[in-house]
N, C-alpha and C. Protein backbone atom coordinates (compact mmCIF):
# COMPACT_ATOMS: atom_id res chain seq x y z
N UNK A 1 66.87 116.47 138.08
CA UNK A 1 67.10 117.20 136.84
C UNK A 1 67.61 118.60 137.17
N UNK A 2 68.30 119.02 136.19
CA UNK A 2 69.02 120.47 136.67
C UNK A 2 68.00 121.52 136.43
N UNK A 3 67.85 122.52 137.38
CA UNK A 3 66.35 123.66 136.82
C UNK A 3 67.08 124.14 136.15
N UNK A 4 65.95 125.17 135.71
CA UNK A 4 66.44 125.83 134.18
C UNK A 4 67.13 127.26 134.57
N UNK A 5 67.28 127.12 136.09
CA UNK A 5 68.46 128.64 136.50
C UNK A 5 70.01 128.05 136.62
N UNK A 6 69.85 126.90 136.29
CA UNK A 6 71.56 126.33 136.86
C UNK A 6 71.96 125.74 135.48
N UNK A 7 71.40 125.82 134.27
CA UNK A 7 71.34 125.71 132.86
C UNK A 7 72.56 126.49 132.28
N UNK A 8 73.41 126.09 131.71
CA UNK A 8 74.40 127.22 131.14
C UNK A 8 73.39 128.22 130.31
N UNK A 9 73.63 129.02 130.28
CA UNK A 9 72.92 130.59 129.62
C UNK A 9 72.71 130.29 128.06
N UNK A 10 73.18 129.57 127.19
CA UNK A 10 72.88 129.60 125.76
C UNK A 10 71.37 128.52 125.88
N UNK A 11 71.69 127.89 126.76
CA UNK A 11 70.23 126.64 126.93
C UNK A 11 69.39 127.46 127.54
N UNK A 12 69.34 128.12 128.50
CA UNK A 12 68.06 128.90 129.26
C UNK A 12 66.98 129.82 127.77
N UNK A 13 68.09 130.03 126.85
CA UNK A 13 67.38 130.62 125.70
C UNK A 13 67.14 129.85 124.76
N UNK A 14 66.78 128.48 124.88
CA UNK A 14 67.12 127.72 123.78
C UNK A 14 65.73 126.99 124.13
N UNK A 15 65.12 126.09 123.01
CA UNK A 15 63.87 125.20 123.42
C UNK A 15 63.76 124.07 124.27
N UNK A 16 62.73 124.12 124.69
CA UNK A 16 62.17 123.23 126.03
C UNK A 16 63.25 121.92 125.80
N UNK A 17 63.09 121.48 124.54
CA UNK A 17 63.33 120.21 123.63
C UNK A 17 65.45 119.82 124.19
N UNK A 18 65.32 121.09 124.08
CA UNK A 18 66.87 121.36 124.20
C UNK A 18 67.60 121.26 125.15
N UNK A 19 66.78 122.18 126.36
CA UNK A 19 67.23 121.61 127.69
C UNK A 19 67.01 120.37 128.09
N UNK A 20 66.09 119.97 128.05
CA UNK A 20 65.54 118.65 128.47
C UNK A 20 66.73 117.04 127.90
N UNK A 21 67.41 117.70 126.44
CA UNK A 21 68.01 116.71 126.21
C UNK A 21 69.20 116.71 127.02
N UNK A 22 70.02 118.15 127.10
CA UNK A 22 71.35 118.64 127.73
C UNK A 22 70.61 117.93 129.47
N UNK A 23 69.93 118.12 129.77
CA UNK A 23 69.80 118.09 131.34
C UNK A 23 69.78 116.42 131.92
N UNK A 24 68.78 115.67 130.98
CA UNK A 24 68.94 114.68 131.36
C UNK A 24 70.38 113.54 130.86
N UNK A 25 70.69 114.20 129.64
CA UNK A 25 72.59 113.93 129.46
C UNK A 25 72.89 114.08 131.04
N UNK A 26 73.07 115.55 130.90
CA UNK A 26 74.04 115.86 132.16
C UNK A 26 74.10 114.70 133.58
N UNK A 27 72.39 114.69 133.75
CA UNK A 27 72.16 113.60 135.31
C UNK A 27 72.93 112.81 134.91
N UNK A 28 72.67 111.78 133.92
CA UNK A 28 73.12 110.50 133.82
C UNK A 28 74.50 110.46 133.78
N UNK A 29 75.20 111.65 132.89
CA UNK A 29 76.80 111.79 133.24
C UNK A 29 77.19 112.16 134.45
N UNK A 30 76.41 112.32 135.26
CA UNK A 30 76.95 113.03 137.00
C UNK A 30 76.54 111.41 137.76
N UNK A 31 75.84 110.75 137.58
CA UNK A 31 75.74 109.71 138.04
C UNK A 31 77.02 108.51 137.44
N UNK A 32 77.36 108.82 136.08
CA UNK A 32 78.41 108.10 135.91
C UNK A 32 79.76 108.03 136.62
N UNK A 33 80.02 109.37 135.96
CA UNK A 33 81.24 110.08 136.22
C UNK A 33 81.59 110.77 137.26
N UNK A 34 80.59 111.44 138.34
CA UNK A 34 80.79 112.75 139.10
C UNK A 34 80.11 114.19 138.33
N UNK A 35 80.38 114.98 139.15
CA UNK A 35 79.88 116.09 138.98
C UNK A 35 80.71 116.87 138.25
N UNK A 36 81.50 117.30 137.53
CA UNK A 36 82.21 118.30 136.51
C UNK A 36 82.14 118.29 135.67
N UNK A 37 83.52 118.39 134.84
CA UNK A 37 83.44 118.70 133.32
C UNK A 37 83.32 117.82 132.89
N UNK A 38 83.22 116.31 132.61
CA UNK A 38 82.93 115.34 132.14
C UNK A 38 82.00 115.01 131.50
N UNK A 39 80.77 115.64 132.75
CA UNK A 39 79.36 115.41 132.75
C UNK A 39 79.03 116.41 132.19
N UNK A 40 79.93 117.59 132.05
CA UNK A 40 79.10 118.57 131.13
C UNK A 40 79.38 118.80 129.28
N UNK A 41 80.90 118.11 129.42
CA UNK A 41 81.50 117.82 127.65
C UNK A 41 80.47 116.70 127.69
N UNK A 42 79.90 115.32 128.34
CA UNK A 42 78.96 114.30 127.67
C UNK A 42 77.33 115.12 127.31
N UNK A 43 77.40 116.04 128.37
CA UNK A 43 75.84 116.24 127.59
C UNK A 43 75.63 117.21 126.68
N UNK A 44 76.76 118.19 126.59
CA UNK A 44 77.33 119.17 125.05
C UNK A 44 77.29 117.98 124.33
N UNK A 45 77.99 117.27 124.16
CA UNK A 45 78.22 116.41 123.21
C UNK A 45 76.54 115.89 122.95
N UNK A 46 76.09 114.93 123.39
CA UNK A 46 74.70 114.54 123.71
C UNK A 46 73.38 115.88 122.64
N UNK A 47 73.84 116.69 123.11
CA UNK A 47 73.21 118.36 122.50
C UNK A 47 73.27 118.41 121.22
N UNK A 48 74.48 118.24 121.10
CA UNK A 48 74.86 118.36 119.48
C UNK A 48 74.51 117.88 118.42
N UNK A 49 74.12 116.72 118.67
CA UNK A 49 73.77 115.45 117.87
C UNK A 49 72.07 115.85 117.52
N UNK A 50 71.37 117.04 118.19
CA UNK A 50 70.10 117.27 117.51
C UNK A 50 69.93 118.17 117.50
N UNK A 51 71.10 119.25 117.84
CA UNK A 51 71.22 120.51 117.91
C UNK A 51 72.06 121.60 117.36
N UNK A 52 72.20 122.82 117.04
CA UNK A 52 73.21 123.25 116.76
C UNK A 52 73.09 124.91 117.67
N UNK A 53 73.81 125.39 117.37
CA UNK A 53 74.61 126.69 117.80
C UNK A 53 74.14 127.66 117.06
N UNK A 54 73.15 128.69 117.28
CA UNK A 54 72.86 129.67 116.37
C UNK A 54 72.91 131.00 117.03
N UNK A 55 73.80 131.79 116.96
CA UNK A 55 73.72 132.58 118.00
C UNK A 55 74.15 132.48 119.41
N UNK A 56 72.93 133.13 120.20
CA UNK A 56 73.16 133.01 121.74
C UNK A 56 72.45 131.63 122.31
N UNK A 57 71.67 131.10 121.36
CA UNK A 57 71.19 130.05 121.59
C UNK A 57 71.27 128.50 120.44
N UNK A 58 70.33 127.57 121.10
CA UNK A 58 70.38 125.99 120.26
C UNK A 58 69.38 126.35 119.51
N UNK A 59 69.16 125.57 118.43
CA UNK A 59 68.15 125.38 117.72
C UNK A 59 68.07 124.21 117.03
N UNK A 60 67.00 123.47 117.24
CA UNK A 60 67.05 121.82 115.97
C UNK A 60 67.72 122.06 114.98
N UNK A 61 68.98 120.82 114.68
CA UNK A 61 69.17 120.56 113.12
C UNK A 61 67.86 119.57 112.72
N UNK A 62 68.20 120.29 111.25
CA UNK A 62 67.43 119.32 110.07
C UNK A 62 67.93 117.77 110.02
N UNK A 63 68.85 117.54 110.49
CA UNK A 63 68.51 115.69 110.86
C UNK A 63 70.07 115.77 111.92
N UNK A 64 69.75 114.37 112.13
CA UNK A 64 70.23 114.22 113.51
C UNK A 64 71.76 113.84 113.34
N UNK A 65 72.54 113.80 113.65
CA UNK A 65 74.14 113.68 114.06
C UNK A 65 75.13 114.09 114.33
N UNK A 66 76.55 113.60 114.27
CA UNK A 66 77.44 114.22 114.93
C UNK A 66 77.68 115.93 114.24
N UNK A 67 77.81 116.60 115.07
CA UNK A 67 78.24 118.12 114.56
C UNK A 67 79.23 118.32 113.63
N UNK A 68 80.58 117.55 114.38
CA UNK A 68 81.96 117.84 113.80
C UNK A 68 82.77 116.41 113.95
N UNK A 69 83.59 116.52 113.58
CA UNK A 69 84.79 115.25 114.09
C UNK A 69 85.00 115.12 115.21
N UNK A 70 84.99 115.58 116.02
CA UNK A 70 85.40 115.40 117.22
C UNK A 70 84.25 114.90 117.92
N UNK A 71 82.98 115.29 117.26
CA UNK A 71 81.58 114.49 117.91
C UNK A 71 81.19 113.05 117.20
N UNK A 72 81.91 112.98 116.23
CA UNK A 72 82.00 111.74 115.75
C UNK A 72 82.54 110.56 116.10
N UNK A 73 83.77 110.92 117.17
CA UNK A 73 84.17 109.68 117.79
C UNK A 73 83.51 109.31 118.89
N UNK A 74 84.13 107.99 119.37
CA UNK A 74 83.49 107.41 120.66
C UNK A 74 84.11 106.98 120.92
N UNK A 75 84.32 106.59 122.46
CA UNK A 75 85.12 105.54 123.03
C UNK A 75 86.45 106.67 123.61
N UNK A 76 86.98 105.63 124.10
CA UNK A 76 88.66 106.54 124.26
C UNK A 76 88.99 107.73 123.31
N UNK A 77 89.01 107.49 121.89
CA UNK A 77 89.45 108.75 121.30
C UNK A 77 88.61 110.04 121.82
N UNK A 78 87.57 109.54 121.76
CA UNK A 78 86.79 111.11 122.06
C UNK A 78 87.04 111.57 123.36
N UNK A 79 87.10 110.75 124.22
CA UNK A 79 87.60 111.19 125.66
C UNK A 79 88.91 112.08 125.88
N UNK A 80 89.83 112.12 124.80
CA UNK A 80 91.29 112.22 124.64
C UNK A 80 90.97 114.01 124.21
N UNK A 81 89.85 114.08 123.83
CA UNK A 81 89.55 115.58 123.47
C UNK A 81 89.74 116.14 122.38
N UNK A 82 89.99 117.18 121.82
CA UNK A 82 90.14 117.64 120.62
C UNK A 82 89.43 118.77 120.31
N UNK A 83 89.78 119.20 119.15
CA UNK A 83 88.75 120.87 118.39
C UNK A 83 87.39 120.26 118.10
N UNK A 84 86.52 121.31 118.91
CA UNK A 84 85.23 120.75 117.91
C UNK A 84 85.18 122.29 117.24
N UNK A 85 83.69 122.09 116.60
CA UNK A 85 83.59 123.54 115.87
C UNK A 85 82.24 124.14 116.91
N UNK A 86 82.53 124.08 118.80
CA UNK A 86 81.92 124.82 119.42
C UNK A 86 80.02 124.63 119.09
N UNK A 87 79.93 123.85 118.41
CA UNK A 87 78.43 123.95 118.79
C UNK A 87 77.76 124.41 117.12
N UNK A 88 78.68 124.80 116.04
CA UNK A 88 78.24 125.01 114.82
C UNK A 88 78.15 123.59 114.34
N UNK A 89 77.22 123.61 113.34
CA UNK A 89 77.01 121.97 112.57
C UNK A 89 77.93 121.97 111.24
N UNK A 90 79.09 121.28 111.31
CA UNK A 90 80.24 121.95 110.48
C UNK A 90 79.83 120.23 109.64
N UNK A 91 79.07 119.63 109.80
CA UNK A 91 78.87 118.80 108.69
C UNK A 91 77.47 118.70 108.00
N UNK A 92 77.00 120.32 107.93
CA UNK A 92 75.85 120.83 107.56
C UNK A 92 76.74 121.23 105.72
N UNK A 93 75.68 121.51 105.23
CA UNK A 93 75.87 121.53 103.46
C UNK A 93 76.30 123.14 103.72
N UNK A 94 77.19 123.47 102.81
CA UNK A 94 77.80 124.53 102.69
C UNK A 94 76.60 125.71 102.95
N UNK A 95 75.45 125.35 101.71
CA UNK A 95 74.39 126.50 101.46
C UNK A 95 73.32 126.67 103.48
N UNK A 96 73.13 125.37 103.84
CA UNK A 96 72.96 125.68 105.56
C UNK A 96 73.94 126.60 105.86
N UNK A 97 75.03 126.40 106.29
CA UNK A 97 76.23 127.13 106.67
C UNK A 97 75.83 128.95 106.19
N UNK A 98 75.78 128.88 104.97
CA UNK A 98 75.52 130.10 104.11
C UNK A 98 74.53 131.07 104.95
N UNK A 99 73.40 130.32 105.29
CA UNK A 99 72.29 130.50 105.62
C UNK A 99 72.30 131.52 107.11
N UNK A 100 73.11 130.33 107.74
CA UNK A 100 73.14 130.62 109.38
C UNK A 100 74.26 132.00 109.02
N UNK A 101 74.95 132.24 108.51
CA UNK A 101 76.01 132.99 107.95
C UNK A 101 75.13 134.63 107.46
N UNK A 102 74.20 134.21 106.73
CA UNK A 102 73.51 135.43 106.60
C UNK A 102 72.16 135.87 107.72
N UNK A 103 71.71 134.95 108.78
CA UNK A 103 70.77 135.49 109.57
C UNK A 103 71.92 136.26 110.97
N UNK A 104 73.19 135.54 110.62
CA UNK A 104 74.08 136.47 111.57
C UNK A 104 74.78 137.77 111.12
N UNK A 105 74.46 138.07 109.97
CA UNK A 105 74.86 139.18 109.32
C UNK A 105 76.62 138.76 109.17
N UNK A 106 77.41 137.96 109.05
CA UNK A 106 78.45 137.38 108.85
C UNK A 106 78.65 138.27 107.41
N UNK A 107 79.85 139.53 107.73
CA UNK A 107 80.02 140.08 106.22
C UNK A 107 81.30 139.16 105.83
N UNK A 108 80.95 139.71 103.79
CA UNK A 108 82.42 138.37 103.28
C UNK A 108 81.44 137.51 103.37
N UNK A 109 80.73 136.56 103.86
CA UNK A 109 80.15 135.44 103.54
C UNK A 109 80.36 134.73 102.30
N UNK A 110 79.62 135.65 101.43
CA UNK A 110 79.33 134.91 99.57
C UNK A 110 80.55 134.78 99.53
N UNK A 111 82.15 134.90 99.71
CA UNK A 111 83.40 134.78 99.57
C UNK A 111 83.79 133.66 100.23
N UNK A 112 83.34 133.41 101.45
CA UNK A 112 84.15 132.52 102.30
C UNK A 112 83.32 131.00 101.87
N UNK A 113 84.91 129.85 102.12
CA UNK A 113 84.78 128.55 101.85
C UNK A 113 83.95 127.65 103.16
N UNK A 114 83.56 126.36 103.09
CA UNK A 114 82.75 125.93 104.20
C UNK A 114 83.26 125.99 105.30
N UNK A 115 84.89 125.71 105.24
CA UNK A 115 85.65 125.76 106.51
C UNK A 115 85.82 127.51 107.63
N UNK A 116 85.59 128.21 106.52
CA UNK A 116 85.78 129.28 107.04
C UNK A 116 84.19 130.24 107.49
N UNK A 117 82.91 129.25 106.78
CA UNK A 117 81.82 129.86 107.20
C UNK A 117 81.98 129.21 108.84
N UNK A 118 82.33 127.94 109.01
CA UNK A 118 82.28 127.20 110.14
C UNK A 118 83.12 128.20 111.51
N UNK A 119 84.41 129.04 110.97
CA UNK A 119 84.95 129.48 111.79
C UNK A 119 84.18 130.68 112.32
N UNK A 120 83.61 131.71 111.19
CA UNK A 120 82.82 132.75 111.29
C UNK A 120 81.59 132.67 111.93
N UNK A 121 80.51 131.84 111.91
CA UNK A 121 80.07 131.17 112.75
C UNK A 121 80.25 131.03 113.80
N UNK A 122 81.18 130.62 114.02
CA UNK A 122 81.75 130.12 115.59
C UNK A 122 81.80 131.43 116.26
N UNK A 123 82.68 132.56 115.77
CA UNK A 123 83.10 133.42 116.20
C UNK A 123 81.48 134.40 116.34
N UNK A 124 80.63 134.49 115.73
CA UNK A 124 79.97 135.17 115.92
C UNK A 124 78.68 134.94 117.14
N UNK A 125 78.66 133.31 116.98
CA UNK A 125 78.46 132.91 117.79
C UNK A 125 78.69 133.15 119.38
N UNK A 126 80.00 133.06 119.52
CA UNK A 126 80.77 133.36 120.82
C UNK A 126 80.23 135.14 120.83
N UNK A 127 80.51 135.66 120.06
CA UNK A 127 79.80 137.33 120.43
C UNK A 127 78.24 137.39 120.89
N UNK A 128 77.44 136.95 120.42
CA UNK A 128 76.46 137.06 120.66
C UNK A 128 76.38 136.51 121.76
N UNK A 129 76.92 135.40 122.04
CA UNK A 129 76.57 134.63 123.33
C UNK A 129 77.00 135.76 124.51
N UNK A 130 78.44 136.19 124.05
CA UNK A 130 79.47 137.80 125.67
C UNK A 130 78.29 138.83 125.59
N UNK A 131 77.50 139.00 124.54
CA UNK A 131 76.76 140.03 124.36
C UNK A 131 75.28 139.66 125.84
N UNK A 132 74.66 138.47 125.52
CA UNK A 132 73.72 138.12 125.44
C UNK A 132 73.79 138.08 127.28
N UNK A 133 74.94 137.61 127.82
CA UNK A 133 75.66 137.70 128.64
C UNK A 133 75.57 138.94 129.64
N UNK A 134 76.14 139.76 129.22
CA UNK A 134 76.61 141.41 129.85
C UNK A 134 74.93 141.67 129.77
N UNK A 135 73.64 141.66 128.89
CA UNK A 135 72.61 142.09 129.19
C UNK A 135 71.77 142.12 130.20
C-alpha cells in the first residue's frame, strides 16, 4: 500500500476513508498496468465515485457515483481521455454546487449557472490546493 507521505498532497489532507480507497485503487492499477499515470487516472477515477474535491482536500459525497462524464464511461472510451470537472461533483444538484460555492467564498455565486458553479469550483479549488502547497 502506498504510505501516506507518497500520497498526492490533496489526499494526505483528506480522510482515512479516502486514502485508503485512492491507495488500494492505485496497487491494483500498478499491478495491472505498471507504475504511472494509468494507475494514478484509475484510482482518481476510483476516488471520485465516493468522493469529491472541496478545496485542498476530498470529502464524502452524499451518494455514490460518477463525478462527471468523463467518469461515467468505461471501457475504451474512458481510456481515450477527456475533460473531467477535476475532482468537483458536477452531477451534484445545483443548490450542493451552491453550497460548496459559498463555504469557498466563490463571489458572483447567487448569479452563476450550474455549469459555471462547476468551473468556479474547480478553479478555486486548484488555488487552494497552490496555496496549501507553498505552506
Amino acid at each position: 500500500m502506498v504510505s501516506k507521505k507518497d500520497l498526492p498532497s490533496t489526499l494526505q489532507r483528506s480522510p482515512e476513508k479516502a486514502q485508503e480507497t485512492w491507495s488500494k485503487t492505485h496497487d491494483s492499477a500498478v499491478d495491472e498496468y505498471g507504475e504511472g499515470e494509468r494507475a494514478h487516472r484509475t484510482a482518481f477515477a476510483s476516488l471520485k465515485h465516493s468522493f469529491e474535491k472541496v478545496g485542498d482536500h476530498w470529502e464524502p459525497k452524499d451518494e455514490k457515483g460518477p463525478s462527471d462524464k468523463q467518469a461515467a464511461k468505461s471501457g475504451r472510451s474512458a481510456r481515450k481521455g477527456g475533460e473531467t470537472a477535476g475532482g468537483v461533483n458536477a452531477n451534484a444538484s445545483k443548490s450542493h454546487l451552491y453550497d460548496i460555492a459559498k463555504r469557498l467564498d466563490i463571489p458572483g455565486r447567487s448569479k452563476m449557472d450550474k455549469d459555471e458553479l462547476v468551473d468556479a469550483i474547480q478553479k478555486a479549488n486548484d488555488k487552494k490546493t497552490r496555496q496549501s502547497r507553498e505552506d
